[in-house]
Protein backbone atom coordinates (compact mmCIF):
# COMPACT_ATOMS: atom_id res chain seq x y z
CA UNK A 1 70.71 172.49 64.68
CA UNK A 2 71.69 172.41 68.50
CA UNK A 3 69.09 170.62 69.08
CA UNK A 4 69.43 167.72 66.19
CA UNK A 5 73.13 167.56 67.41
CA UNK A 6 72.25 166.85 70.83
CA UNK A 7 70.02 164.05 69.68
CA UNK A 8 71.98 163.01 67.79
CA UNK A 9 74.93 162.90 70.18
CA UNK A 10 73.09 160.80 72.72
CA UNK A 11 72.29 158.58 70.63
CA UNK A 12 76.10 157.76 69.94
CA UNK A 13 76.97 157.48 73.76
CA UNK A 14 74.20 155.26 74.69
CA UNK A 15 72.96 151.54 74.00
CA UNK A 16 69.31 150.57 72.31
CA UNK A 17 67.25 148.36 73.47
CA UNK A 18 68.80 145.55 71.44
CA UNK A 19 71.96 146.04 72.04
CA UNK A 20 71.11 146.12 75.90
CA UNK A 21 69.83 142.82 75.44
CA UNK A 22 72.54 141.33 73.52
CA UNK A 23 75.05 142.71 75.85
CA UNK A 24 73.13 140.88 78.90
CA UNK A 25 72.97 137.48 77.26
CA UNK A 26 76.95 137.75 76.18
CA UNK A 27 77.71 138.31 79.93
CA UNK A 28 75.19 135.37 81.06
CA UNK A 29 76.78 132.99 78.32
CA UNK A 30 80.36 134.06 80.23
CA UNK A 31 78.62 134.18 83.80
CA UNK A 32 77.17 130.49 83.29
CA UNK A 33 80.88 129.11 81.38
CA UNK A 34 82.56 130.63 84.87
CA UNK A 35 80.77 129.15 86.95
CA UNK A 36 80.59 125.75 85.23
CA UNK A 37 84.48 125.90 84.90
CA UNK A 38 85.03 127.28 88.31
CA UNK A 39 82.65 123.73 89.63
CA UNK A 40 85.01 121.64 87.48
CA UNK A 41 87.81 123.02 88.95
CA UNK A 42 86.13 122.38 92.33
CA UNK A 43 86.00 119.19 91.25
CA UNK A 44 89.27 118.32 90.08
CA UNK A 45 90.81 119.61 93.23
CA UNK A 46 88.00 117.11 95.64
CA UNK A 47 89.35 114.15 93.32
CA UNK A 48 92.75 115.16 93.95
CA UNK A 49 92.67 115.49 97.45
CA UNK A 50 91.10 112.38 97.71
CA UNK A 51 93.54 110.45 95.96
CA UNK A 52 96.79 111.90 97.92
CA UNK A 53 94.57 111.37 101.55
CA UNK A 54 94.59 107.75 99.97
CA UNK A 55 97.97 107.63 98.80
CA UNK A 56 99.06 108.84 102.35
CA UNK A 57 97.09 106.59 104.84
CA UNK A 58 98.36 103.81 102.39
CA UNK A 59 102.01 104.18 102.94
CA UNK A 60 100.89 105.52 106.51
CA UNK A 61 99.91 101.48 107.59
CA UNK A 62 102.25 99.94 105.65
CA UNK A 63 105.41 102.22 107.97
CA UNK A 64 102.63 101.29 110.90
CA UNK A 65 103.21 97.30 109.76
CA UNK A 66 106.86 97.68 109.71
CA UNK A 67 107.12 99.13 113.44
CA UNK A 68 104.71 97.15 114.97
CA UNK A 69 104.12 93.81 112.99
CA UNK A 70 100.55 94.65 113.30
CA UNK A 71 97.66 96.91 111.44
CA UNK A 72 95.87 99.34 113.11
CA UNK A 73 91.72 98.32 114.00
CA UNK A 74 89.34 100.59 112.40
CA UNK A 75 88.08 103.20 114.80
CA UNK A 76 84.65 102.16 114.96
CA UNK A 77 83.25 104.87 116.96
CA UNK A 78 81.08 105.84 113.58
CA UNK A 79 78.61 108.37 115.37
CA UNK A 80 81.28 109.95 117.49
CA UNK A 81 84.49 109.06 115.13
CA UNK A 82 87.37 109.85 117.39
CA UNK A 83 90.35 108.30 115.26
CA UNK A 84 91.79 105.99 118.17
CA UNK A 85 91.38 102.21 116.73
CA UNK A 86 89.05 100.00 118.78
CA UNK A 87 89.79 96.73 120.26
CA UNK A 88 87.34 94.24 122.39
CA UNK A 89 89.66 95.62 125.20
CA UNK A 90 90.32 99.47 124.79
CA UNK A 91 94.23 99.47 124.83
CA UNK A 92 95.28 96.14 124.95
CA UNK A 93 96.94 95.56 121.34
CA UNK A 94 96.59 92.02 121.94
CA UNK A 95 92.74 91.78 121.68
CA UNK A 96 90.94 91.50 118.78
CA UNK A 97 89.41 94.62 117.16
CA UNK A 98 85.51 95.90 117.92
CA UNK A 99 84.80 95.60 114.30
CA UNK A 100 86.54 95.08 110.81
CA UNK A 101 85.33 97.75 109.28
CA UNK A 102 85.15 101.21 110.64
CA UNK A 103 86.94 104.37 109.85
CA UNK A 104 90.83 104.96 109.49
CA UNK A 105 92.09 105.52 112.97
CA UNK A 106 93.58 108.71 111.99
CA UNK A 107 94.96 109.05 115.74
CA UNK A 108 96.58 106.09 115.94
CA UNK A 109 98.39 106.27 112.45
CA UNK A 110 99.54 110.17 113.86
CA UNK A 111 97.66 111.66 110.66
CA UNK A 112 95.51 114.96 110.79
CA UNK A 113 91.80 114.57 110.65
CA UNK A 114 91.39 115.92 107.40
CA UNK A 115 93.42 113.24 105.82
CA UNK A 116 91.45 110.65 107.11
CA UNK A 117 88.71 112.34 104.91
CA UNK A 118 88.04 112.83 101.25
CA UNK A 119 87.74 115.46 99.02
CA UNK A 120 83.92 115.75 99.67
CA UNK A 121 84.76 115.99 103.52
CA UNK A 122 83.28 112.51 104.37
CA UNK A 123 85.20 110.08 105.95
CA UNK A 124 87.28 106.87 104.51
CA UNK A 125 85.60 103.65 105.12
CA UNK A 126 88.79 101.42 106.04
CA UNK A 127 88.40 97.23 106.07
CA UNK A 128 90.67 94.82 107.68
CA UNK A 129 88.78 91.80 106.71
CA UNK A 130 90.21 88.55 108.43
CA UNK A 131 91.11 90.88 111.70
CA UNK A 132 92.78 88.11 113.51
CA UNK A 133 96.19 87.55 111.31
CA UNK A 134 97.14 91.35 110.58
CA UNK A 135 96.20 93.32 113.87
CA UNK A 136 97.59 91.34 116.93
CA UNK A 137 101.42 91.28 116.58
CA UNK A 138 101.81 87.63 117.88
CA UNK A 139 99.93 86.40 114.66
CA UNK A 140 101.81 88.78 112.31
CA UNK A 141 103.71 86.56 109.09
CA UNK A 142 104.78 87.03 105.99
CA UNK A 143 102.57 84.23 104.80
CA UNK A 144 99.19 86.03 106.11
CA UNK A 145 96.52 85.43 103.42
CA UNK A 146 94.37 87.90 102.14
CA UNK A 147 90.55 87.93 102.89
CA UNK A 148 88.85 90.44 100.81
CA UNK A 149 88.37 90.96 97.58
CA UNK A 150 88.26 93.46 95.24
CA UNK A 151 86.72 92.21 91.32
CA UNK A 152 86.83 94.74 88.32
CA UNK A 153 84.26 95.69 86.13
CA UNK A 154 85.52 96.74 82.49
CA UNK A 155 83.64 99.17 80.19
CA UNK A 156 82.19 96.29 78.48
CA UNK A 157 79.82 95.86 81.86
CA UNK A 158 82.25 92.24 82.65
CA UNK A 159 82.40 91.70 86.46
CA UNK A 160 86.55 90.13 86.50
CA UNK A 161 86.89 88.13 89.93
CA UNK A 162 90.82 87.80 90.32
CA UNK A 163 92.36 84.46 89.54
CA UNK A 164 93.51 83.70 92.78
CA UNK A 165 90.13 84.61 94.94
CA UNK A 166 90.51 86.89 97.76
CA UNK A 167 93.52 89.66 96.40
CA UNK A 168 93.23 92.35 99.38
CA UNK A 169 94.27 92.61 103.05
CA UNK A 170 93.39 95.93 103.52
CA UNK A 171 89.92 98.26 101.60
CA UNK A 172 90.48 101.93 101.97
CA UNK A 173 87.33 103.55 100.08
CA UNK A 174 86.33 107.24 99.78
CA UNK A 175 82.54 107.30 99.12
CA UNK A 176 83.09 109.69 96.48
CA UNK A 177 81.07 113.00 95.51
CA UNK A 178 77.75 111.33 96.22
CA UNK A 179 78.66 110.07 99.37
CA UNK A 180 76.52 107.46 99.49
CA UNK A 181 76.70 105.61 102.57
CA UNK A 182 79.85 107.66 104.14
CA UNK A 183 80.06 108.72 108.03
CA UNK A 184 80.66 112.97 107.97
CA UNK A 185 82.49 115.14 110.12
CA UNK A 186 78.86 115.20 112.50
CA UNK A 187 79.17 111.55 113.04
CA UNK A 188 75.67 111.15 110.67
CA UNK A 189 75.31 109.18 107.90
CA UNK A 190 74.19 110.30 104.15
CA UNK A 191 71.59 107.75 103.07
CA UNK A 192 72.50 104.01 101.36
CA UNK A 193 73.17 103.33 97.37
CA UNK A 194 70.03 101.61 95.53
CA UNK A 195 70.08 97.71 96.44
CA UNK A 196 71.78 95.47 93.76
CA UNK A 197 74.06 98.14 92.50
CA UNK A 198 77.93 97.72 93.10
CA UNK A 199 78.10 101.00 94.99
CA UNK A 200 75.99 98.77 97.27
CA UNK A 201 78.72 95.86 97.32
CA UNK A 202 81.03 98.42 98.49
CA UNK A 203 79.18 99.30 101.19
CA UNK A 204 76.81 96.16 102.58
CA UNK A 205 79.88 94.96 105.14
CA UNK A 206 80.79 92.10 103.21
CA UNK A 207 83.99 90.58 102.17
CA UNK A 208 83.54 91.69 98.57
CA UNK A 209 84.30 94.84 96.99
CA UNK A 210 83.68 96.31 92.94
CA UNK A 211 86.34 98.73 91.20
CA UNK A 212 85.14 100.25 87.96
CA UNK A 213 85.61 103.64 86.15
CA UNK A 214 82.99 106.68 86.95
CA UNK A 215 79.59 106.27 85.40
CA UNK A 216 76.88 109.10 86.46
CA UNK A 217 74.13 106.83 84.95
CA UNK A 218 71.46 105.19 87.59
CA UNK A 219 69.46 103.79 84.99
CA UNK A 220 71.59 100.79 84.62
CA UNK A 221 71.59 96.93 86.53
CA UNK A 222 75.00 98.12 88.21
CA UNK A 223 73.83 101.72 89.21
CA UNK A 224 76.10 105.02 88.58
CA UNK A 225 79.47 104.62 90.72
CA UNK A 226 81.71 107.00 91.96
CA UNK A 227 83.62 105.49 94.25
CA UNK A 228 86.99 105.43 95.03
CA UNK A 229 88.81 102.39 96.22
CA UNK A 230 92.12 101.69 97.12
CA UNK A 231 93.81 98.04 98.45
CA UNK A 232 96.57 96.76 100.15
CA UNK A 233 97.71 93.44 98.77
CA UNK A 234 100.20 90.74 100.93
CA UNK A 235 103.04 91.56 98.52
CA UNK A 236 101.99 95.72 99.21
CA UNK A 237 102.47 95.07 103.16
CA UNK A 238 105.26 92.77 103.06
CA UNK A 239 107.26 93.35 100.27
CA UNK A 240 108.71 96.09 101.92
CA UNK A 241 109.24 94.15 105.06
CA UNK A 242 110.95 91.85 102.99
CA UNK A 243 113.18 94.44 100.75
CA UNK A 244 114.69 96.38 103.84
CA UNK A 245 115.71 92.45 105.37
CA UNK A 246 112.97 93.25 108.30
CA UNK A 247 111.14 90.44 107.62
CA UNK A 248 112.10 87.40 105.87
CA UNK A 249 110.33 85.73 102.67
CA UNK A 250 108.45 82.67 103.70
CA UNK A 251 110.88 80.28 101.85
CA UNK A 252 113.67 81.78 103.82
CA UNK A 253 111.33 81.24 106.95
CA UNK A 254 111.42 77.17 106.18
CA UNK A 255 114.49 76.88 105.26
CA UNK A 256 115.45 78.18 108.85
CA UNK A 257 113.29 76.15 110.16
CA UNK A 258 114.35 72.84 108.48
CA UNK A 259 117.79 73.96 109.32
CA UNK A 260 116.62 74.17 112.92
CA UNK A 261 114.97 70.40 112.74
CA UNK A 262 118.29 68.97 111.42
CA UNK A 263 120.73 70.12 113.45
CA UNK A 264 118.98 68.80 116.45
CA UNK A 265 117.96 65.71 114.16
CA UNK A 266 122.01 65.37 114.10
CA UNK A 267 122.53 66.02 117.83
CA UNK A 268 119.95 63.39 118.08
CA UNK A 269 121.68 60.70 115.74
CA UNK A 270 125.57 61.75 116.57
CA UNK A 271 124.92 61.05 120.25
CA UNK A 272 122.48 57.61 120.24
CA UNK A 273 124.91 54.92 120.29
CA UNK A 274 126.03 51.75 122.80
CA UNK A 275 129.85 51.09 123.23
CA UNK A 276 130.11 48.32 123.80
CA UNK A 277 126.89 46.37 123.86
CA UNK A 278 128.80 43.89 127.37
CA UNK A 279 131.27 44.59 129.10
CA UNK A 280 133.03 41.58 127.44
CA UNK A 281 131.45 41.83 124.12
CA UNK A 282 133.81 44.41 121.77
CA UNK A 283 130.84 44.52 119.25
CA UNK A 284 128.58 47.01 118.91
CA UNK A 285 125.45 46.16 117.70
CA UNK A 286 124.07 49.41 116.41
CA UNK A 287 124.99 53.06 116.92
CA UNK A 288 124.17 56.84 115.89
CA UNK A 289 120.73 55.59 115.63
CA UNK A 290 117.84 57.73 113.51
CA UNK A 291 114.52 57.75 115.18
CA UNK A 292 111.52 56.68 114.36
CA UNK A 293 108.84 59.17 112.80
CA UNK A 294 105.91 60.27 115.48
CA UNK A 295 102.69 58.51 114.02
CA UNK A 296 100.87 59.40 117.34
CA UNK A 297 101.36 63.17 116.87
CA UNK A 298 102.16 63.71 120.32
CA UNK A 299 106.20 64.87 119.84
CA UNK A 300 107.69 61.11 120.70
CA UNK A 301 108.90 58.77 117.91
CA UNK A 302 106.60 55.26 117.52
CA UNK A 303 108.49 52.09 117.21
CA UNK A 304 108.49 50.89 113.41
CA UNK A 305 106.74 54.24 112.03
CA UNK A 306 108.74 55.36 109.20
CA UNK A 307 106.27 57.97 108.05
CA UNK A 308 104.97 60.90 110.07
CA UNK A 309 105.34 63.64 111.75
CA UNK A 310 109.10 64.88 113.28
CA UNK A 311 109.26 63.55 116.64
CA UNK A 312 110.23 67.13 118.19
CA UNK A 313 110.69 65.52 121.60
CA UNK A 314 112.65 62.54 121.23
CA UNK A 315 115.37 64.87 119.40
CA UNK A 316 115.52 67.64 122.44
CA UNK A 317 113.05 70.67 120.43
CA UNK A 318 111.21 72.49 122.71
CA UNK A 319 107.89 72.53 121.47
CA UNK A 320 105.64 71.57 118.36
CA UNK A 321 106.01 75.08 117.35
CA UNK A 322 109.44 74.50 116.13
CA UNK A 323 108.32 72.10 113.47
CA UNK A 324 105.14 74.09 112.16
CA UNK A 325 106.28 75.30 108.91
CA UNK A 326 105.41 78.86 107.70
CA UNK A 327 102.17 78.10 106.89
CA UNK A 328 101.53 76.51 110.25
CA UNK A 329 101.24 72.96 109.27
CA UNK A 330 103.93 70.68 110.56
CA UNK A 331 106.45 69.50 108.89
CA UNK A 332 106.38 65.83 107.86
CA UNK A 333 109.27 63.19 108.20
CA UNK A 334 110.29 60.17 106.36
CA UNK A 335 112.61 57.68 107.24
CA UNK A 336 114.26 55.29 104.83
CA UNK A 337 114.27 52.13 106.18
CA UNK A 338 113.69 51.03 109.37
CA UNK A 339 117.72 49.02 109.67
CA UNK A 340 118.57 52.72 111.01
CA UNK A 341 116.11 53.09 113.49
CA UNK A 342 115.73 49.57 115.32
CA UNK A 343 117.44 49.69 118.71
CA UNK A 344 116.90 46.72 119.67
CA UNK A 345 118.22 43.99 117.06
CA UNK A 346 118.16 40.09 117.80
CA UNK A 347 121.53 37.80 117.79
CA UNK A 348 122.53 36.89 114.47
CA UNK A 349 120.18 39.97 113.08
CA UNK A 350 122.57 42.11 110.54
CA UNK A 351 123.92 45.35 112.04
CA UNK A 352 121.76 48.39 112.07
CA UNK A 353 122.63 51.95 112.80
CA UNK A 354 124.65 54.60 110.30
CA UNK A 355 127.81 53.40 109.45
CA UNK A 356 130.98 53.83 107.22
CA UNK A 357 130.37 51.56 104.48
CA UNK A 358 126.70 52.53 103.46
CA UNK A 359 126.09 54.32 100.00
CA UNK A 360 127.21 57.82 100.46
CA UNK A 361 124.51 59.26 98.49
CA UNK A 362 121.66 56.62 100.32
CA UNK A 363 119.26 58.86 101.62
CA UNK A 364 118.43 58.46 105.59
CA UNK A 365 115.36 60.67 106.09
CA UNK A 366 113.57 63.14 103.80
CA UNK A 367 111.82 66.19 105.63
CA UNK A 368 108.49 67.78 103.53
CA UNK A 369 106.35 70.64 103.59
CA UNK A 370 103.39 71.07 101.56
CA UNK A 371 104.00 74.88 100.94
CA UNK A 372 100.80 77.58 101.12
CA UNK A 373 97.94 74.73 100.43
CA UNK A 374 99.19 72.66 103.28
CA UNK A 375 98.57 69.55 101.62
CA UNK A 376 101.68 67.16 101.19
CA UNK A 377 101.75 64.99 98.02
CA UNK A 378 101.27 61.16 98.65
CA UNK A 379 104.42 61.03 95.79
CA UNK A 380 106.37 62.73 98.63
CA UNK A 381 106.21 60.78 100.96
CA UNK A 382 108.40 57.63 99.48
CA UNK A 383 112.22 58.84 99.83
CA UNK A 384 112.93 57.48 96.43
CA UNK A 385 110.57 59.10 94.30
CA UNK A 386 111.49 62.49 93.36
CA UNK A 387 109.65 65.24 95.83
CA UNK A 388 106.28 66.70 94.06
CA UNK A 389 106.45 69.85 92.13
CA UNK A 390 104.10 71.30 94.73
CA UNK A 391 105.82 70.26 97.82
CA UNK A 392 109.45 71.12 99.54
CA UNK A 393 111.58 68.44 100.50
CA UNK A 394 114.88 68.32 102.50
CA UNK A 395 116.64 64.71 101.79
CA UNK A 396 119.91 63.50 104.57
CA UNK A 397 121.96 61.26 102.87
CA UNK A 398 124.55 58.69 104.49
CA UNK A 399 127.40 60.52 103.33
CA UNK A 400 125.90 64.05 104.63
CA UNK A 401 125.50 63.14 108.22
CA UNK A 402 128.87 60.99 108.38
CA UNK A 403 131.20 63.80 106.64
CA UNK A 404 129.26 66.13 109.45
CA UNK A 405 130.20 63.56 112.43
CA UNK A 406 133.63 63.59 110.97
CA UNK A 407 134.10 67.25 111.05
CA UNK A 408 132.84 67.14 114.49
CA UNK A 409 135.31 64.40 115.90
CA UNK A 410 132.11 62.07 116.35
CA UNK A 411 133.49 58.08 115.49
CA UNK A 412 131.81 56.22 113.12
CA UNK A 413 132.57 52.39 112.78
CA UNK A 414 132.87 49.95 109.91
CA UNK A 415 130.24 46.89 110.79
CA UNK A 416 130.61 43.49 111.67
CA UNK A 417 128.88 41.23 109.44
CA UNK A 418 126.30 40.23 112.67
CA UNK A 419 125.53 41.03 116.10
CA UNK A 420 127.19 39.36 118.45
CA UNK A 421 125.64 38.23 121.89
């Protein structure tokens, strides 16, 4: 009976053979769901320190912009990445940069390494695309055009290309968990996408760039893709510029500088004039004279051209700079009729000049810019017809630049019917 009990009580404190077995595949079930949810979790946390390194070097150059009206070059020091931006001459700001596309210059921006890397540990890849206009201060405007650009691919397998071609100034792309193509912490490189695929777009040098969602399947014409891609647009660098009254939207740009062309334009007109023609002749036979346009494009005004460019040195500007609208194309100039420009009339020839008596709301000289496309409508360019819907224009009238001489003590005559020799 001992005995039997004995058996029998071992048998109640141990396992059998089956329920050994069970009991190890439960706990490999668990082992393999822990370890699958602890990668996941791995994951998640890589994709979210990805996107706030991206979030931060973002607003990181666009504070950069707003101190120094200029982006940063990439550091292109890609086998030995040092994060100090690199220009044709090391530490002159005003040379162009080494390369476009490089690395973020994690140094220059005063950022910690590891932000200037993803999740994975692999570097960003950061593009400046048309170097030139955003990284040398002198060349820094609000109306900077964009040179990259980034096209989306929808879940249907569509490649969108924006509307307006090129939408980005700035590329700021984490290689994602593959890496493919990314620069690591040892200055090596992890081996190139598949050729045709749109990982590859992202990462052949060119000026064009793919967003899409994840997809972990190679077996298609557009390859799996993983990156991550962030861009800058002009409105994302400037707007801010613009908001905090740092910078000034390009409309309010030409508008100061069509202010600055007509106020010397009046200087100009207020102070042309002959009093008297003789010394025994009371007549004047023209005065407060508006020049001719500058046909020649060399800053004077040409006889008879009533069409043309704004004769910057005949009306005391200092350069052609000052009539180069935002968009760096110069501002054009129309005159009327050419009875306010001759100075040199004939006896008996009808008085010429501005004068009390003219139409107040006659216009005297219309001043146009063709906006962003730089091209000025031939409509435009006749004061009478209304300005295109695609250009700016300023129109003087008579009754403008006379109430302005009066305000400023300046005379202005009734005419004689003739000249008088």
């Amino acid at each position: 009976m001992r005995r039997r009990d004995a058996i029998g009580a071992s048998r109640e404190a141990g396992f059998t053979l089956a329920e050994l077995a069970m009991t190890v595949l439960v706990l490999g079930i668990l082992l393999t769901m822990g370890v699958a949810t602890f990668t996941q979790r791995l994951q998640n946390t890589s994709y979210q320190v990805t996107r706030e390194s991206l979030e931060l070097i973002r607003e990181t150059l666009i504070s950069y912009l707003a101190r120094n009206r200029r982006l940063p070059c990439p550091d292109s020091d890609l086998t030995a990445p040092d994060g100090d931006e690199n220009r044709t001459t090391d530490g002159d700001v005003t040379t162009d940069c080494s390369a476009a596309l490089g690395l973020v210059p994690y140094n220059t921006l005063g950022l910690p390494r590891i932000r200037a890397m993803d999740g994975w540990e692999h570097f960003i890849s950061y593009d400046v695309g048309d170097v030139n206009d955003w990284t040398i201060t002198d060349n820094f405007s609000v109306t900077n055009g964009a040179s990259l650009t980034v096209a989306e691919r929808d879940s249907t397998g569509t490649l969108n290309e924006p509307d307006d071609g090129a939408n980005a100034v700035v590329i700021l792309l984490s290689h994602g968990p593959n890496g493919r193509n990314a620069y690591t912490i040892k200055g090596t490189q992890i081996e190139a996408p598949g050729t045709g695929t749109d990982e590859t777009d992202n990462t052949d040098g060119g000026t064009h760039y793919v967003q899409r969602a994840y997809d972990d399947d190679d077996s298609t014409t557009e390859g799996a893709f993983d990156d991550i891609l962030v861009y800058l647009s002009v409105d994302d660098l400037t707007g801010p510029l613009i908001q905090d009254g740092s910078a000034s939207t390009a409309w309010a740009q030409l508008d100061e500088i069509i202010n600055g062309i007509k106020d010397a334009m009046f200087y100009y007109i207020a102070s042309d004039m002959v009093d008297p023609d003789t010394s025994t002749d009371p007549i004047r036979c023209y005065r407060h004279r508006v020049p001719d346009a500058d046909s020649a494009t060399d800053g004077s005004e040409d006889n008879g051209s009533l069409s043309g460019n704004v004769p910057w040195k005949t009306i005391g500007m200092g350069s052609a700079d000052e009539v180069l609208d935002p968009w760096s194309n110069t501002v054009q100039y129309i005159v009327s009729v050419n009875t306010v420009t001759d100075d040199s009339p004939a006896v008996g020839e009808n008085y010429t000049g501005i004068y009390n008596g003219m139409t107040p709301g006659t216009i005297i000289y219309r001043l146009v810019s063709g906006g962003s496309d730089g091209s000025v409508d031939a409509t435009s360019l006749v004061v009478t017809n209304d300005c295109h819907t695609d250009d700016h224009c300023y129109d003087i009238t008579v009754g403008q630049l006379i109430s302005k001489m009066a305000d400023a003590s300046i005379n202005v005559d009734s005419p004689p019917t003739q000249c008088v020799d």
